[in-house]
N, C-alpha and C. Protein backbone atom coordinates (compact mmCIF):
# COMPACT_ATOMS: atom_id res chain seq x y z
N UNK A 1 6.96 -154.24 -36.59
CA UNK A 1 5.80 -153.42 -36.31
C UNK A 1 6.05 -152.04 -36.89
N UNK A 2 5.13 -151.72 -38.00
CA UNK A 2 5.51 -149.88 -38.53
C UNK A 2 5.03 -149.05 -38.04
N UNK A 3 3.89 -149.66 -36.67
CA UNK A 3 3.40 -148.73 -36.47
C UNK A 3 3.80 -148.21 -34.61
N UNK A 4 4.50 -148.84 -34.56
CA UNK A 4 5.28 -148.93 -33.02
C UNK A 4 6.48 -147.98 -32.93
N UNK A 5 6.78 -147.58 -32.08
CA UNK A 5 8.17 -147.16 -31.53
C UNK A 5 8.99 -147.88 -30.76
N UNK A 6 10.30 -148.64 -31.09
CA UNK A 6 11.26 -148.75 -30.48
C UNK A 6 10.73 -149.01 -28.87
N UNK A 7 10.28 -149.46 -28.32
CA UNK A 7 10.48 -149.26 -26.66
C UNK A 7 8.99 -149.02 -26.11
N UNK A 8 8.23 -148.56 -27.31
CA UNK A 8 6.28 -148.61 -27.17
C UNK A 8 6.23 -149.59 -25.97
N UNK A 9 5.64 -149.22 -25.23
CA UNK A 9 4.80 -150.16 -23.63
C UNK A 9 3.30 -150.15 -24.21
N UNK A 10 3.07 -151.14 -24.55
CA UNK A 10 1.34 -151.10 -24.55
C UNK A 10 0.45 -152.60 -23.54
N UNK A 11 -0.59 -152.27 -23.68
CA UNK A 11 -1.68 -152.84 -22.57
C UNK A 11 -2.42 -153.90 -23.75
N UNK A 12 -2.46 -154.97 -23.41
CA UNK A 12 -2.88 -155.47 -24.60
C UNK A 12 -3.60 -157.13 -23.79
N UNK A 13 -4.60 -157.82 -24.55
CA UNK A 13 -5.44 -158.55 -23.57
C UNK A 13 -5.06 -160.18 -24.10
N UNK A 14 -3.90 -160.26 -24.98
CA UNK A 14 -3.03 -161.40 -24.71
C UNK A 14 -2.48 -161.96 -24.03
N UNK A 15 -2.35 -163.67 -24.24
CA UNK A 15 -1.44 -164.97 -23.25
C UNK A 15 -0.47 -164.71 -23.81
N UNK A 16 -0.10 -164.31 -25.02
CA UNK A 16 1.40 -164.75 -25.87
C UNK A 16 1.75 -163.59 -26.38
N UNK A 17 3.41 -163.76 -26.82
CA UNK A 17 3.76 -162.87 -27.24
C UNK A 17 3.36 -162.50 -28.35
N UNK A 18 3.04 -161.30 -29.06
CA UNK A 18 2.55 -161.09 -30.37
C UNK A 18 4.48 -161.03 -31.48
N UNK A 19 4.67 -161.14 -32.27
CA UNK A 19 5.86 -160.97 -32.98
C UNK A 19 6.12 -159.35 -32.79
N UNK A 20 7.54 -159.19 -32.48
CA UNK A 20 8.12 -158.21 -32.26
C UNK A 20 7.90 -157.32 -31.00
N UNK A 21 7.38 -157.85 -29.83
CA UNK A 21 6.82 -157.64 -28.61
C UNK A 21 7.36 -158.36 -27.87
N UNK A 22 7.91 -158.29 -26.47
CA UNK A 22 7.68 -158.92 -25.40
C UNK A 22 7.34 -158.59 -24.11
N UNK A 23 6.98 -159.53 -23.34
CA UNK A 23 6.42 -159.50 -22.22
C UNK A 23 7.21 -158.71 -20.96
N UNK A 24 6.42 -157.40 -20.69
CA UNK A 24 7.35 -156.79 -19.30
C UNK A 24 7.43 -157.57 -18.56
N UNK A 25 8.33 -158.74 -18.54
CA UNK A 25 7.85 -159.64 -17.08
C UNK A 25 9.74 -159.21 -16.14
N UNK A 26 10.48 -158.38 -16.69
CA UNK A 26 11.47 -158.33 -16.02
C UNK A 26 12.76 -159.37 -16.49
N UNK A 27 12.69 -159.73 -17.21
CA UNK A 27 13.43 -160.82 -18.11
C UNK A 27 14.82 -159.97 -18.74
N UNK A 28 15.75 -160.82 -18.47
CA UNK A 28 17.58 -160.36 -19.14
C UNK A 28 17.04 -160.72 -20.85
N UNK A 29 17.73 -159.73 -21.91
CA UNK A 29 18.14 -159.62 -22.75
C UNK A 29 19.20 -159.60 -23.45
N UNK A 30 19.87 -160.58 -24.51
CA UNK A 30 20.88 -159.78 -24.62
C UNK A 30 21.13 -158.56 -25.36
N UNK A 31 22.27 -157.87 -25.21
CA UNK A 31 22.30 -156.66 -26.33
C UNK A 31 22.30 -156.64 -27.75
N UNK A 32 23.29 -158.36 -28.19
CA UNK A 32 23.39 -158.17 -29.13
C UNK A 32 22.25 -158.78 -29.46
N UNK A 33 21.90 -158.08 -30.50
CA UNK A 33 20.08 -158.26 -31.38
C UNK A 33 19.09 -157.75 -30.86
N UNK A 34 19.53 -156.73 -29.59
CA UNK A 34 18.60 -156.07 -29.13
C UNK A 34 19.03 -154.34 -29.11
N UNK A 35 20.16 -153.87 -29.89
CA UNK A 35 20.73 -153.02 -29.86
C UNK A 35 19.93 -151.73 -29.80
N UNK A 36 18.91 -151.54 -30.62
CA UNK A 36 18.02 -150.50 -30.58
C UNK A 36 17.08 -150.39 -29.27
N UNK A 37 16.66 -151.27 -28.68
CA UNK A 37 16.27 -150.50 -27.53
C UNK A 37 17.14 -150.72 -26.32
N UNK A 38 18.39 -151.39 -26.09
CA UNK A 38 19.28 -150.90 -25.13
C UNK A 38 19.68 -149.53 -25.23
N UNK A 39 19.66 -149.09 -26.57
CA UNK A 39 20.48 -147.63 -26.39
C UNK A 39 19.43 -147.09 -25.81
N UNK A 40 18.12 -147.19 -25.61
CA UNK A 40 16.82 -145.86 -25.50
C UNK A 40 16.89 -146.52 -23.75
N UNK A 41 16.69 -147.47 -23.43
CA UNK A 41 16.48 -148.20 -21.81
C UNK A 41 17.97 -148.27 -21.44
N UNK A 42 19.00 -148.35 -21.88
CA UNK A 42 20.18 -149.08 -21.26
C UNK A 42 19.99 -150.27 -20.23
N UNK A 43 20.47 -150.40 -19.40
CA UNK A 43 20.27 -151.08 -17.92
C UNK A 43 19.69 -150.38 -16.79
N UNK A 44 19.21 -149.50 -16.99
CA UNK A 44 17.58 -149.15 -15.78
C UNK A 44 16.88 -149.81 -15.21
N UNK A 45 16.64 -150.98 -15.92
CA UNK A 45 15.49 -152.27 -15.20
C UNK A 45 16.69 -153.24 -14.33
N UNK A 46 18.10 -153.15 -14.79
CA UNK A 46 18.85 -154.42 -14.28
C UNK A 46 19.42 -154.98 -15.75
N UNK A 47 20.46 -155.74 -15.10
CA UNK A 47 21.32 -156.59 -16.38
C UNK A 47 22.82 -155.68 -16.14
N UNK A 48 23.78 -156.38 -16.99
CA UNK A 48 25.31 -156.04 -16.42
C UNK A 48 25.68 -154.89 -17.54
N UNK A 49 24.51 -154.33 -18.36
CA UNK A 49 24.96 -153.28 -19.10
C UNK A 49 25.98 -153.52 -20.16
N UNK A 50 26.74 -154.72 -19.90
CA UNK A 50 27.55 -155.08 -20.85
C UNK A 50 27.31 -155.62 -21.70
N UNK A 51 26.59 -157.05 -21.58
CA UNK A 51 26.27 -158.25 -22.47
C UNK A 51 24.68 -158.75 -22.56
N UNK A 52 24.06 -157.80 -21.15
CA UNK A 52 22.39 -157.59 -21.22
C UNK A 52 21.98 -156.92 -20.40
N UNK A 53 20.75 -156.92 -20.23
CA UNK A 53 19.75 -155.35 -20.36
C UNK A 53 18.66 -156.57 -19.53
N UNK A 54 17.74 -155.78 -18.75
CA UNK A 54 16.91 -155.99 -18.00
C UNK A 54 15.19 -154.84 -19.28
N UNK A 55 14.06 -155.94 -19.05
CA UNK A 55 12.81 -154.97 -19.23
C UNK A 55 12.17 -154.84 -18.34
N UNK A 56 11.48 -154.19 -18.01
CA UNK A 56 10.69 -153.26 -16.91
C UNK A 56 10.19 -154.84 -16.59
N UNK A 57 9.61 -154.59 -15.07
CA UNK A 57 8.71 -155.67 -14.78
C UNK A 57 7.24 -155.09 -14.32
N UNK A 58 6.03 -155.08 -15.56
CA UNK A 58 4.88 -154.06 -14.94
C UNK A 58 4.58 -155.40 -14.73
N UNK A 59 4.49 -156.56 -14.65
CA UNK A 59 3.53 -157.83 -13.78
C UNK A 59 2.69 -157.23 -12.78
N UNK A 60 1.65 -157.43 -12.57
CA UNK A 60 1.16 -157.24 -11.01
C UNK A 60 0.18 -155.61 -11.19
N UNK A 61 0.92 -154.55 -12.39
CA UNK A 61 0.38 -153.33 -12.29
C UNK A 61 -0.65 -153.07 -13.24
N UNK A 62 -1.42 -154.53 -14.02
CA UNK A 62 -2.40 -154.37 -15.36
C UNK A 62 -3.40 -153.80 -14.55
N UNK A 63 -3.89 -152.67 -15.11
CA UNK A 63 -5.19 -152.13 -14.53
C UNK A 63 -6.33 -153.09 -14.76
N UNK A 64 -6.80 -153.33 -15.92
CA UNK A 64 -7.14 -154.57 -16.40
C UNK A 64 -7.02 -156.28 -16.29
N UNK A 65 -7.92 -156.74 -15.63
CA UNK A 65 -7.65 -158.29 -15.19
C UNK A 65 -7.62 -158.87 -16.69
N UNK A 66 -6.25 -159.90 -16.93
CA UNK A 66 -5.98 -160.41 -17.72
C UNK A 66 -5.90 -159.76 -19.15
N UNK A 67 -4.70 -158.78 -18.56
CA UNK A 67 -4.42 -158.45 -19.31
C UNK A 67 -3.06 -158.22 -19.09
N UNK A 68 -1.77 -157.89 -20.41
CA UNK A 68 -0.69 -157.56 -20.11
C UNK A 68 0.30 -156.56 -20.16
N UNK A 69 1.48 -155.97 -20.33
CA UNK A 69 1.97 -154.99 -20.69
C UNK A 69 3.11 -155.41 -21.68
N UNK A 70 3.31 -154.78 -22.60
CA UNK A 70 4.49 -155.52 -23.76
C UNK A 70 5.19 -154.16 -24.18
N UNK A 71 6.25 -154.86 -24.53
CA UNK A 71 7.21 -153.34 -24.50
C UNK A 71 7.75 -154.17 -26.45
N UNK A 72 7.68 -152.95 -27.34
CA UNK A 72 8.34 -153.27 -28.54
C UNK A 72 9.85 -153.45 -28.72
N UNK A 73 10.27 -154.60 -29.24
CA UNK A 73 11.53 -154.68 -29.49
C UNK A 73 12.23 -154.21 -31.17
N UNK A 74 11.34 -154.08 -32.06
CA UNK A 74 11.61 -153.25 -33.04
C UNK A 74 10.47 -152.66 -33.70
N UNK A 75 10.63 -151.77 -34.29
CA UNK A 75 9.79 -150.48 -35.05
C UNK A 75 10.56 -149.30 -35.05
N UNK A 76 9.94 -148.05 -35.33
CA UNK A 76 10.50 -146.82 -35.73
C UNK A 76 11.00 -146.58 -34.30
N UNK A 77 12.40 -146.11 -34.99
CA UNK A 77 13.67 -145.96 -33.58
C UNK A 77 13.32 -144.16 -33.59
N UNK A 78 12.66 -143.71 -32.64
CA UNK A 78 12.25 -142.51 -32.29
C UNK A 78 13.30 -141.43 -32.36
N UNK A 79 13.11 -140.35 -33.06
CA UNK A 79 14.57 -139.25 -33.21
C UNK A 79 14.61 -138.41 -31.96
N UNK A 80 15.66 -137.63 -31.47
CA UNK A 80 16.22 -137.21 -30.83
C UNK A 80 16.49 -135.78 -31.29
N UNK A 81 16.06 -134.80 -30.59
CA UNK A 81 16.55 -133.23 -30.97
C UNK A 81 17.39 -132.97 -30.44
């Protein structure tokens, strides 16, 4: 996605995952191949910080009926001042 950031949460009125998105449903990750947004989330949501990483779980908080929340797993890795 070029037009995403690293870790982007968006609201979106999909069943499926779109490519390079997944579903806030609260789901373990591992780190490796997910390296760019463990460093920005670490283990905040859950996971052993070592070998995986937890994503937010917004389930339940779509303002919007049927709709979901998806958090980017790659795009532009956001800079740091």
């Amino acid at each position: 996605m070029d037009n995403l950031f690293v870790g982007q949460i968006e609201l979106l009125p999909y069943t499926f995952e779109p490519m390079y998105l997944a579903l806030c449903d609260g789901r373990l990750l591992p780190i490796n191949g997910n390296d760019a947004l463990f460093s920005l989330i670490g283990n905040k949501y859950g996971g052993d910080g070592q070998t995986n990483f937890a994503l937010p779980n917004l389930k339940g908080t779509e303002p919007i009926p049927n709709t979901n929340y998806y958090i980017a797993l790659e795009g532009i890795y956001p800079t740091r001042d």
